[in-house]
C-alpha atoms as a PDB file:
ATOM      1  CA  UNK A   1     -78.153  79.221  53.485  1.00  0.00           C
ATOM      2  CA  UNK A   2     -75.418  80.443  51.331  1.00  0.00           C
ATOM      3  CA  UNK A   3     -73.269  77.340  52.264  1.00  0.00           C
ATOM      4  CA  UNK A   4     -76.138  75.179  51.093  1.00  0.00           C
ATOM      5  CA  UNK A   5     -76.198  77.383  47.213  1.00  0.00           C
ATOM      6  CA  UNK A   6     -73.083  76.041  47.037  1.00  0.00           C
ATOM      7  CA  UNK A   7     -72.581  72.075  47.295  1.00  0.00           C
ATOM      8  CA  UNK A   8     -74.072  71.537  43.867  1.00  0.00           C
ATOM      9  CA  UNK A   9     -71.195  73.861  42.896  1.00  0.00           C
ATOM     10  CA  UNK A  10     -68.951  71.324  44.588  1.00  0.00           C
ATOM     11  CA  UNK A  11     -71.117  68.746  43.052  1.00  0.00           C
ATOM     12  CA  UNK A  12     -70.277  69.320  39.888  1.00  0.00           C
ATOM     13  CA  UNK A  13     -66.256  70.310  40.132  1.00  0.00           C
ATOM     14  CA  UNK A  14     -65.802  66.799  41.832  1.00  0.00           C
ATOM     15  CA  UNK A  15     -67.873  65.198  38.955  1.00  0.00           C
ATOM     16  CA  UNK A  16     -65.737  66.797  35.990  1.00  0.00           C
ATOM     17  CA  UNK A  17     -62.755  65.863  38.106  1.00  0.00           C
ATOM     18  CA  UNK A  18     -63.586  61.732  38.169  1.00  0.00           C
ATOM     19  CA  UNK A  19     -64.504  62.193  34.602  1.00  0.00           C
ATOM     20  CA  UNK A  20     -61.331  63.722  33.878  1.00  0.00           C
ATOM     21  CA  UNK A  21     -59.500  61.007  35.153  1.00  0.00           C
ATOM     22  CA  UNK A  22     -61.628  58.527  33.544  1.00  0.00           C
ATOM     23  CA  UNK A  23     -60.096  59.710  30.564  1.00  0.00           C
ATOM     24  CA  UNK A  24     -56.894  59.434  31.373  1.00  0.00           C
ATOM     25  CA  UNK A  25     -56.439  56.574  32.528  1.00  0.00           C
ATOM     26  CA  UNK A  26     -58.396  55.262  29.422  1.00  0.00           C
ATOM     27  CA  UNK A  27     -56.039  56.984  27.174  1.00  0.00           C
ATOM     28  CA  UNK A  28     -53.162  55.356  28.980  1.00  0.00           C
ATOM     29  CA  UNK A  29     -54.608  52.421  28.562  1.00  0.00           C
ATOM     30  CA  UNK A  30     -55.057  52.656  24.813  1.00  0.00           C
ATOM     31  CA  UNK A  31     -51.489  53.817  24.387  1.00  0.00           C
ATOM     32  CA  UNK A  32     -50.761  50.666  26.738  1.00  0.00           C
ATOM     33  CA  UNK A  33     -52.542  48.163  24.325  1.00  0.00           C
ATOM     34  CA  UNK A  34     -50.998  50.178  21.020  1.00  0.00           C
ATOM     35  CA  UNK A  35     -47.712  50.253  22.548  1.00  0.00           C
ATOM     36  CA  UNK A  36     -47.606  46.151  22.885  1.00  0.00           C
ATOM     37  CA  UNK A  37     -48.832  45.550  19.582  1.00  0.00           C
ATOM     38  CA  UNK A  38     -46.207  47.746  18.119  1.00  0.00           C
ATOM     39  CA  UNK A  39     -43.132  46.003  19.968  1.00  0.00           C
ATOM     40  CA  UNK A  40     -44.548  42.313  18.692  1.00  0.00           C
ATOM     41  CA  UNK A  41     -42.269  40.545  16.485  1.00  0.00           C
ATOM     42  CA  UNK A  42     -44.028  40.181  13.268  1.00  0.00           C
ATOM     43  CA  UNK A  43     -43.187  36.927  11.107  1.00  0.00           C
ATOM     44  CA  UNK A  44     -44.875  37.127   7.641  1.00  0.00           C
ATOM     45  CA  UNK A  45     -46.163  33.848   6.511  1.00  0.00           C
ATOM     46  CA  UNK A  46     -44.490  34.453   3.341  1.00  0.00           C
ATOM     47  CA  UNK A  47     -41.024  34.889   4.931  1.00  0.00           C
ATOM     48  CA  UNK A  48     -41.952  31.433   7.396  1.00  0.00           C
ATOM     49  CA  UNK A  49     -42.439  29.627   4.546  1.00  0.00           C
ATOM     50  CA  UNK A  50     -39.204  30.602   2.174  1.00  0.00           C
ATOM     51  CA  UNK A  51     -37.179  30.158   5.363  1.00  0.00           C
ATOM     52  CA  UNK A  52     -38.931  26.482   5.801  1.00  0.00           C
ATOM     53  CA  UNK A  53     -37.764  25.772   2.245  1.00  0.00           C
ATOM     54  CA  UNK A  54     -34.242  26.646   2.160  1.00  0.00           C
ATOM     55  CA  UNK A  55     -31.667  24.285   2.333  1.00  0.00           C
ATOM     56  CA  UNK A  56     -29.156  24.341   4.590  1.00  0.00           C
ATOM     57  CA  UNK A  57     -25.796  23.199   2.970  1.00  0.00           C
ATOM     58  CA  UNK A  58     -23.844  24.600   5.926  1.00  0.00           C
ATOM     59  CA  UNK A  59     -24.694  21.323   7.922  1.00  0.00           C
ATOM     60  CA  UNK A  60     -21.290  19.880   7.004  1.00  0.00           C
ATOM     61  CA  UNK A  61     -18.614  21.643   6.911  1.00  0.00           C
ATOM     62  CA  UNK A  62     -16.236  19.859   4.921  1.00  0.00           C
ATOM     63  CA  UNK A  63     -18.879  19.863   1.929  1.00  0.00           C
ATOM     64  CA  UNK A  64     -19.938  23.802   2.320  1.00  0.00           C
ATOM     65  CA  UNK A  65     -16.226  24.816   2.282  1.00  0.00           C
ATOM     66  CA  UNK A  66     -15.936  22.803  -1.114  1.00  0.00           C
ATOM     67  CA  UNK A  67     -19.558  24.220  -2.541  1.00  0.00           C
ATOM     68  CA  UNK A  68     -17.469  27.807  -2.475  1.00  0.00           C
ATOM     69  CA  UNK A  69     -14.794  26.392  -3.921  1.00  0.00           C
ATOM     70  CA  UNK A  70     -16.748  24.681  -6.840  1.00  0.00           C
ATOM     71  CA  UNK A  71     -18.648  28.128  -7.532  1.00  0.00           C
ATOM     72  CA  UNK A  72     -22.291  29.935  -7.216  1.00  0.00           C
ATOM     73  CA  UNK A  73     -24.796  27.119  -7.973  1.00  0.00           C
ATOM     74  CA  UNK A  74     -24.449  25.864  -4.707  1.00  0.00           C
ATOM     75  CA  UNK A  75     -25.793  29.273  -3.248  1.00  0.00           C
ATOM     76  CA  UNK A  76     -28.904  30.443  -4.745  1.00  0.00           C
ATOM     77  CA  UNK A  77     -32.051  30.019  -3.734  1.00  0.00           C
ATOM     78  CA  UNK A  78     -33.173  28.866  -7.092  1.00  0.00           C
ATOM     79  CA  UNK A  79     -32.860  25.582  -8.094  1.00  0.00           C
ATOM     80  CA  UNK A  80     -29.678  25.113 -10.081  1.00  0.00           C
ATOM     81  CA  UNK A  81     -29.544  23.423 -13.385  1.00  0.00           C
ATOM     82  CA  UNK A  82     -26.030  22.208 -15.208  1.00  0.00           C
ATOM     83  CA  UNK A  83     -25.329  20.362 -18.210  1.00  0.00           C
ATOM     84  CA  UNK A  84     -22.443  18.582 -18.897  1.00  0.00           C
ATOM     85  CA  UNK A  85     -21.541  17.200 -22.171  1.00  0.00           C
ATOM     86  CA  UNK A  86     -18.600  14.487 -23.374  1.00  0.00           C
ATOM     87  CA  UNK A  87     -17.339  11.457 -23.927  1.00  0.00           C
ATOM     88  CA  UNK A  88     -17.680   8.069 -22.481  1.00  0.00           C
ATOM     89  CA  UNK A  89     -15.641   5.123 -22.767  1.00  0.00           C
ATOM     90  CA  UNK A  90     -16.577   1.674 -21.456  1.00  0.00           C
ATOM     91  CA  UNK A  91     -14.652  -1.523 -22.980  1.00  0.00           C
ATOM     92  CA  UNK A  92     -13.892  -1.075 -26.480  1.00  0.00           C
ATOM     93  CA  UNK A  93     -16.695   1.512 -26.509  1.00  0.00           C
ATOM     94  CA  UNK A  94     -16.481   5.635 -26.623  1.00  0.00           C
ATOM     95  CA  UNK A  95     -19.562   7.671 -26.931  1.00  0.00           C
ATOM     96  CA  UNK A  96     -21.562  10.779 -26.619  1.00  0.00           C
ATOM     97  CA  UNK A  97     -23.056  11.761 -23.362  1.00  0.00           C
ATOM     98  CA  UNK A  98     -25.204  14.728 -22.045  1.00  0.00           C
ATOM     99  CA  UNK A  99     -25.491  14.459 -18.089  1.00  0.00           C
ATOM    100  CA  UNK A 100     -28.341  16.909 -16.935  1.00  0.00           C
ATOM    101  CA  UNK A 101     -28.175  17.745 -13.117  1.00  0.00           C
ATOM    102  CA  UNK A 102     -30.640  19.818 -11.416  1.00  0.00           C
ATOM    103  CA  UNK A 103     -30.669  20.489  -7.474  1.00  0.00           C
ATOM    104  CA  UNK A 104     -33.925  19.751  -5.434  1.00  0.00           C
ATOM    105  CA  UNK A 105     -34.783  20.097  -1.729  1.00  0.00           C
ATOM    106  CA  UNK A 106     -33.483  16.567  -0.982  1.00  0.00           C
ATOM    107  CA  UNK A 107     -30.592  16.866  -3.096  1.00  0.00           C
ATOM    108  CA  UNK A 108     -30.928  16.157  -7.466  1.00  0.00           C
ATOM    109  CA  UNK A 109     -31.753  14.463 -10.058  1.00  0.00           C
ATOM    110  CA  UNK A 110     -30.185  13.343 -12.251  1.00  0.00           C
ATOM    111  CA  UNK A 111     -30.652  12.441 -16.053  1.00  0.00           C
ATOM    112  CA  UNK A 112     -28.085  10.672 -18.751  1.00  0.00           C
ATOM    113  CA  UNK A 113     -28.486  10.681 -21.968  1.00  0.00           C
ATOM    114  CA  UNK A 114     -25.809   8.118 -24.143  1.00  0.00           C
ATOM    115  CA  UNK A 115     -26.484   8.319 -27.630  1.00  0.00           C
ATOM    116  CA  UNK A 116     -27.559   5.031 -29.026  1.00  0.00           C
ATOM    117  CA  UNK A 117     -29.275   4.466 -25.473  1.00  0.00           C
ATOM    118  CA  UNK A 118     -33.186   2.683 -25.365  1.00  0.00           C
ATOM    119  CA  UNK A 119     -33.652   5.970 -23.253  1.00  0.00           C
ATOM    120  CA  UNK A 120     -32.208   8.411 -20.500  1.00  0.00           C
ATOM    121  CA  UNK A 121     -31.009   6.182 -16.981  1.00  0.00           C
ATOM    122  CA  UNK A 122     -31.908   8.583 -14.061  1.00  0.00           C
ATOM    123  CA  UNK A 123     -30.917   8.774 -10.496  1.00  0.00           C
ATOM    124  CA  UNK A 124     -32.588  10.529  -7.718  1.00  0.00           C
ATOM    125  CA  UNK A 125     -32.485  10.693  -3.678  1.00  0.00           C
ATOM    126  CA  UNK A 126     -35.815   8.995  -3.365  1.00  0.00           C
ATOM    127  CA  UNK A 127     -35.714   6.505  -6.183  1.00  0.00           C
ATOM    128  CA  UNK A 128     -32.005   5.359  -6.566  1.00  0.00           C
ATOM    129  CA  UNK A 129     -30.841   4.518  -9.785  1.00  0.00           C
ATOM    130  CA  UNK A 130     -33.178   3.704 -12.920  1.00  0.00           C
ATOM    131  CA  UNK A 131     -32.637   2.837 -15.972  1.00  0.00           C
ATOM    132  CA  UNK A 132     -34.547   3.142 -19.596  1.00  0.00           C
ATOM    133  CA  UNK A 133     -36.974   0.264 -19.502  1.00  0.00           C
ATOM    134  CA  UNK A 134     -34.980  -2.886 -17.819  1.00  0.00           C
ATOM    135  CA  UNK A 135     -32.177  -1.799 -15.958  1.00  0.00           C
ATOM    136  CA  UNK A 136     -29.151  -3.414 -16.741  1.00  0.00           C
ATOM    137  CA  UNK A 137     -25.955  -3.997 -14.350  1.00  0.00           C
ATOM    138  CA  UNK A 138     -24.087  -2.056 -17.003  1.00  0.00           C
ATOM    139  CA  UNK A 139     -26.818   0.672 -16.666  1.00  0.00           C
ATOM    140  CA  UNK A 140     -26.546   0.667 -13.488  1.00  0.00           C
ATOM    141  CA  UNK A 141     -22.809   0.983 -13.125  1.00  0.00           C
ATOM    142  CA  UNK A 142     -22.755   4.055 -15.505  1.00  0.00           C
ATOM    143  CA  UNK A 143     -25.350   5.836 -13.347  1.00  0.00           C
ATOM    144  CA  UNK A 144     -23.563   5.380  -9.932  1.00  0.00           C
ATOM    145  CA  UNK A 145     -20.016   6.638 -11.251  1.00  0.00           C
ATOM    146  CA  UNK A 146     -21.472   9.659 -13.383  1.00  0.00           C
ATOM    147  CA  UNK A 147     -24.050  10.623 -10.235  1.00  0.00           C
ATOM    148  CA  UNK A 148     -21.786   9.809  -7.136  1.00  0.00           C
ATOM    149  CA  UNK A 149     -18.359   9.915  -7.982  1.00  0.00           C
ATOM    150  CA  UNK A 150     -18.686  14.181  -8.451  1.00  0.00           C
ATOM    151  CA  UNK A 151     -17.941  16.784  -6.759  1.00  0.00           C
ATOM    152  CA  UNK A 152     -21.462  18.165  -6.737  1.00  0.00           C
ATOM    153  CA  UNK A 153     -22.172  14.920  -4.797  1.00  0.00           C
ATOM    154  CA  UNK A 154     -20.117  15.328  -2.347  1.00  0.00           C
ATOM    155  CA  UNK A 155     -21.902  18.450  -1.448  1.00  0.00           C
ATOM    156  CA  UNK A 156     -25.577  17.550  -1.912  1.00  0.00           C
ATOM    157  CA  UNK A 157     -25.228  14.313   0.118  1.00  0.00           C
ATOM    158  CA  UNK A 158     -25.690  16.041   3.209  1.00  0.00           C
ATOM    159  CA  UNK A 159     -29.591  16.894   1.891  1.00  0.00           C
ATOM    160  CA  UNK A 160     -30.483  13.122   1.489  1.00  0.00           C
ATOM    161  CA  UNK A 161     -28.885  12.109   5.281  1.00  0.00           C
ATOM    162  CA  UNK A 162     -25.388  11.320   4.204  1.00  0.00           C
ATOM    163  CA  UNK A 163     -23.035  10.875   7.007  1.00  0.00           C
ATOM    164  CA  UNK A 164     -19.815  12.800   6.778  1.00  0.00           C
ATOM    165  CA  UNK A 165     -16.772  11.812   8.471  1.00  0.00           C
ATOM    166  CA  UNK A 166     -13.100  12.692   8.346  1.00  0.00           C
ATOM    167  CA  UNK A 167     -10.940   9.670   8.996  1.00  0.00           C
ATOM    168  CA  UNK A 168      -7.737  11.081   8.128  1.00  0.00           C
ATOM    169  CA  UNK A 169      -5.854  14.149   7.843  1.00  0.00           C
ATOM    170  CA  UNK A 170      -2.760  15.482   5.646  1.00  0.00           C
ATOM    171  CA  UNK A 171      -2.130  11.833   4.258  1.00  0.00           C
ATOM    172  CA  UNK A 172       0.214  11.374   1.873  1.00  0.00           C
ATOM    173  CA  UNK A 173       0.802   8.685  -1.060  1.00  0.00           C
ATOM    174  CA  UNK A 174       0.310   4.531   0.701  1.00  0.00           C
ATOM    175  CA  UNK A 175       3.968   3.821   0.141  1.00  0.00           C
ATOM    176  CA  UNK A 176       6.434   6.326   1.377  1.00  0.00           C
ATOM    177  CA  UNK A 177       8.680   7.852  -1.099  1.00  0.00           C
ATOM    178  CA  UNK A 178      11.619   9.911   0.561  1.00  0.00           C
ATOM    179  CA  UNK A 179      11.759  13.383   0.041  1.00  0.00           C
ATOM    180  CA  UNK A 180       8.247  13.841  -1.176  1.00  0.00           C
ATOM    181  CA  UNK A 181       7.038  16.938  -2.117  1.00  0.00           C
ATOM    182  CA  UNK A 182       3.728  16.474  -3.546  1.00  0.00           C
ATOM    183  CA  UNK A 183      -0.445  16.658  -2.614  1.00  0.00           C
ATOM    184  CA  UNK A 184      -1.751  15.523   0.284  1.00  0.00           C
ATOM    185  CA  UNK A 185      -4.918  14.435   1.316  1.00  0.00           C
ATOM    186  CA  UNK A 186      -7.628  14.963   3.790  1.00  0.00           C
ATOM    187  CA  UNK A 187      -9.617  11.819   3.365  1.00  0.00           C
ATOM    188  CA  UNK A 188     -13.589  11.881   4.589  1.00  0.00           C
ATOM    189  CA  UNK A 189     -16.146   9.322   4.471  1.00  0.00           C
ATOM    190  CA  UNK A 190     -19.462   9.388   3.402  1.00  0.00           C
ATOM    191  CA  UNK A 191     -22.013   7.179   4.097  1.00  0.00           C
ATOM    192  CA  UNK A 192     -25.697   6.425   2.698  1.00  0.00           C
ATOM    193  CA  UNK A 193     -28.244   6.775   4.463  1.00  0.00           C
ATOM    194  CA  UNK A 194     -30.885   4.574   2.124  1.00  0.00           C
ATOM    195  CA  UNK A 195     -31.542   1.203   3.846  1.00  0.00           C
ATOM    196  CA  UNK A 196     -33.578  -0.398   0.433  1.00  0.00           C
ATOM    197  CA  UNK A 197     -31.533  -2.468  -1.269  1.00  0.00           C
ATOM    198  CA  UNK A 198     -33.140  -2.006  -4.685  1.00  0.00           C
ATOM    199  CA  UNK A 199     -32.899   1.878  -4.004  1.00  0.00           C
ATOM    200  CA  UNK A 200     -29.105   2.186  -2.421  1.00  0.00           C
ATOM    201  CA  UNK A 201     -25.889   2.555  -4.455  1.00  0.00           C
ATOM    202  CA  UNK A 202     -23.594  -0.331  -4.725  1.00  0.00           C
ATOM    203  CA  UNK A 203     -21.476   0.516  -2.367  1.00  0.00           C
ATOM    204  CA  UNK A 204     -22.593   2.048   0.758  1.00  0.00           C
ATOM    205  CA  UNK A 205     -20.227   4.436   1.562  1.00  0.00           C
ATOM    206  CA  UNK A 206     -17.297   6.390  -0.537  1.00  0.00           C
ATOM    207  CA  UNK A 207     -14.076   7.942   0.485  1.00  0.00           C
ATOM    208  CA  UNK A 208     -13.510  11.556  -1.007  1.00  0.00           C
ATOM    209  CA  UNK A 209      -9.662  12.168  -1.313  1.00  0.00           C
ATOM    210  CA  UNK A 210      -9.430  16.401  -0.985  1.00  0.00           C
ATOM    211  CA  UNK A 211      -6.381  18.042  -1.761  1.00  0.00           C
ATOM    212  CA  UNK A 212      -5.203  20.396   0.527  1.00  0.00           C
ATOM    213  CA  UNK A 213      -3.027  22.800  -1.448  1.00  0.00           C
ATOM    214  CA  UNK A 214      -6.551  23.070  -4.329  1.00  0.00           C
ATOM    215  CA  UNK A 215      -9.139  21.987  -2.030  1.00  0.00           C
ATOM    216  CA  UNK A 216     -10.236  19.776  -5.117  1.00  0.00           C
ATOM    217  CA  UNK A 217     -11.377  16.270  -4.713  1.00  0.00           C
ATOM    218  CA  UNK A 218      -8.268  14.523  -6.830  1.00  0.00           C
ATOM    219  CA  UNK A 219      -9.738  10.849  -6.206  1.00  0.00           C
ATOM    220  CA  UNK A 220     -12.887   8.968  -5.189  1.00  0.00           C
ATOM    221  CA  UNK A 221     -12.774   5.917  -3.781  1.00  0.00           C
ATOM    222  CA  UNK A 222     -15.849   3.061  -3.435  1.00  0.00           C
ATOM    223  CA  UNK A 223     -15.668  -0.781  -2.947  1.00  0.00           C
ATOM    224  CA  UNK A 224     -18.375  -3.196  -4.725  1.00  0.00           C
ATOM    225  CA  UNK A 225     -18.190  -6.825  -3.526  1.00  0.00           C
ATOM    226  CA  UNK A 226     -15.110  -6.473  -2.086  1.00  0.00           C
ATOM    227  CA  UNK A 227     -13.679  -4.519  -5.033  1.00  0.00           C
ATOM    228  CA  UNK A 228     -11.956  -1.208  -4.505  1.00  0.00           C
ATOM    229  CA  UNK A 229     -13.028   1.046  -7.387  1.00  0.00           C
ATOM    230  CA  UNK A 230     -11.503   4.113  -7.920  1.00  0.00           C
ATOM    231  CA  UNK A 231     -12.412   7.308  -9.635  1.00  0.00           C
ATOM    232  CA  UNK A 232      -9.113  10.014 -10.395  1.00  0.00           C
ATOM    233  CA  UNK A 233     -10.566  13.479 -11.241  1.00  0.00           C
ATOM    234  CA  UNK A 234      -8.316  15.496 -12.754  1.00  0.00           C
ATOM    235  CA  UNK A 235      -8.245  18.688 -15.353  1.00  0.00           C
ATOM    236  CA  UNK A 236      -9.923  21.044 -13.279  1.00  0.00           C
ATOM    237  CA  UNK A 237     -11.226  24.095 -14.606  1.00  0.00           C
ATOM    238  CA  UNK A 238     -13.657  27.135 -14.305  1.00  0.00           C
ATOM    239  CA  UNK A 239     -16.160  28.143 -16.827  1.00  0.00           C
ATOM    240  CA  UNK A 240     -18.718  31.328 -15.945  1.00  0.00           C
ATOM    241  CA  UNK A 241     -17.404  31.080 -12.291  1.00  0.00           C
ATOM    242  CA  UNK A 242     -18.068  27.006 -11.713  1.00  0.00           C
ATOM    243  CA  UNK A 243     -15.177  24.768 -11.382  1.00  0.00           C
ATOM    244  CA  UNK A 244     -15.528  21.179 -12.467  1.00  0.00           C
ATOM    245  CA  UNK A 245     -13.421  17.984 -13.721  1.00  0.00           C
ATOM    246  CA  UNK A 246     -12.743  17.624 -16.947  1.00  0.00           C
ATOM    247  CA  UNK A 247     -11.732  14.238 -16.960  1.00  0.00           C
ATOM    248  CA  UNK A 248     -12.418  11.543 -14.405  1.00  0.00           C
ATOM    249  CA  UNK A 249     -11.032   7.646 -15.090  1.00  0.00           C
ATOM    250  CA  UNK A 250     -12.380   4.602 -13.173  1.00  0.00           C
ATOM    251  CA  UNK A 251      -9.884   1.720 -12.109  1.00  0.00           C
ATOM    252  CA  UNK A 252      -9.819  -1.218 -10.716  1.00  0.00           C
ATOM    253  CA  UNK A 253      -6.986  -3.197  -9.861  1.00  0.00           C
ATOM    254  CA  UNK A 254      -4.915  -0.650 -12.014  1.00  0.00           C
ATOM    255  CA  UNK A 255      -7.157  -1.319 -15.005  1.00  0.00           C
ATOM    256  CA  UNK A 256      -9.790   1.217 -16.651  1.00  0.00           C
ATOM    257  CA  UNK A 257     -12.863   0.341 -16.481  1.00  0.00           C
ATOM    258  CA  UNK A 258     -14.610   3.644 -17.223  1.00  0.00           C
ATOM    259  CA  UNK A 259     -13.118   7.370 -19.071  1.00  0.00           C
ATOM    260  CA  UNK A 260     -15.111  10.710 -19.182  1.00  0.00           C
ATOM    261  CA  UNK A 261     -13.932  13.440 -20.997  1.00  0.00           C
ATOM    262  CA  UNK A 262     -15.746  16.800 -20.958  1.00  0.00           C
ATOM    263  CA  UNK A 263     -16.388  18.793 -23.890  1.00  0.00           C
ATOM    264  CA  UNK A 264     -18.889  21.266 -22.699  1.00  0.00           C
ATOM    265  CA  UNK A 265     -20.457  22.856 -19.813  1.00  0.00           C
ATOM    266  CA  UNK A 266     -23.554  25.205 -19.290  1.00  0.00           C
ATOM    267  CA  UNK A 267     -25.511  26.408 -15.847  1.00  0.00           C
ATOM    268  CA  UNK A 268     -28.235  27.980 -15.321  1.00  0.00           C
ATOM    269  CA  UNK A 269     -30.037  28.862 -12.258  1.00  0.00           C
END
């Protein structure tokens, strides 16, 4: 009899034991689940997005080494703005001109303003050159030298599919001149990517001379049927922290065809 009084006794102990350990292993299963969540990588849509936007000007090497060169408004996130403002000279010709250049995802546009102009020409990635109203070969001409033949150019190609390719390395001048102790060149080609013929530049492709004691582009040059053009950038200076050109001259043949002289500069970001 007494052994009997006492298996609800044991009843009971063995009950609060199992429930016991019901609740621990529940526990450890909460701190399981908590535990996981914590260690997920989290990735903010905000932070996707901004990453998804930024442009990478690091693609080419030979153009992000000259965007540090040339100053800050290659590296902000913000889309850079810079006016420059001078002289142009075609023919018997010299006049005022504001060039406006602001960076976008695929690259810039571009806006010209030459006083006594119909209206601004423009050029952009997506829409080539335009001019105001009727586009004219002169118009045409203007916007391809002021837009392509820059520095700043050289290192938003890369955003529109530009091809980038060194041909040559420490070249010095075409005809050899004994003793010679000036610049030489590294020499890189870049080619357009835009296949419509009302939308491409003249000339397809464009070979950037860079110095290699600056690291300055000294010459640009492009052909047009058959025609070598060349663009001389010289007068180099830094305003604020951004180095540009203050002059740039456009032969052919040995004879100008083009002067710009810069009298003022302004960024802003």
């Amino acid at each position: 009899m007494p052994s009997q009084s006492k298996k609800p006794f044991y009843l009971l102990i063995i009950l609060a034991l199992l429930v016991l350990t019901g609740l621990a292993f529940a526990r450890a299963g909460r701190n399981t689940v908590t535990g996981a969540v914590s260690l997920a990588p989290l990735n903010p849509p905000e932070k996707t997005e901004q990453a998804a936007q930024s442009r990478n000007l690091s693609l080419q090497p030979q153009a992000f080494t000259l965007s540090r060169r040339l100053g800050k408004r290659f590296s902000h996130a913000a889309r850079e703005q810079s006016v420059l403002v001078g002289m142009l000279t075609t023919g018997p010709e010299t006049k005022a001109v504001q060039v406006m250049r602001r960076q976008t995802d695929d690259g810039e546009q571009v806006e010209i303003n030459l006083a006594g102009a119909r209206g601004p020409l423009t050029w952009d990635a997506g829409q080539g050159a335009q001019g105001a109203g009727e586009k004219t070969a002169s118009d045409r001409d203007i916007i391809e030298r002021l837009v392509l033949d820059s520095p700043d150019q050289f290192v938003l190609a890369q955003l529109r599919g530009a091809s980038y390719r060194t041909i040559a390395r420490n070249v010095g001048p075409e005809e050899g001149v004994d003793g010679y102790d000036g610049p030489l060149w590294d020499i890189v080609r870049i080619d357009d990517p835009q296949r419509d013929e009302q939308k491409r530049a003249l000339s397809p492709w464009r070979l950037y001379y860079i110095n290699t004691r600056t690291g300055l582009i000294d010459r640009i040059v492009s052909e047009i049927e058959g025609e070598k053009i060349e663009a001389a950038l010289s007068g180099w200076t830094e305003v604020n922290g951004e180095t540009f050109p203050s002059e740039i001259i456009w032969t052919r043949q040995g004879q100008t065809l083009m002067q710009f002289r810069l009298t003022n500069f302004s960024h802003a970001g």
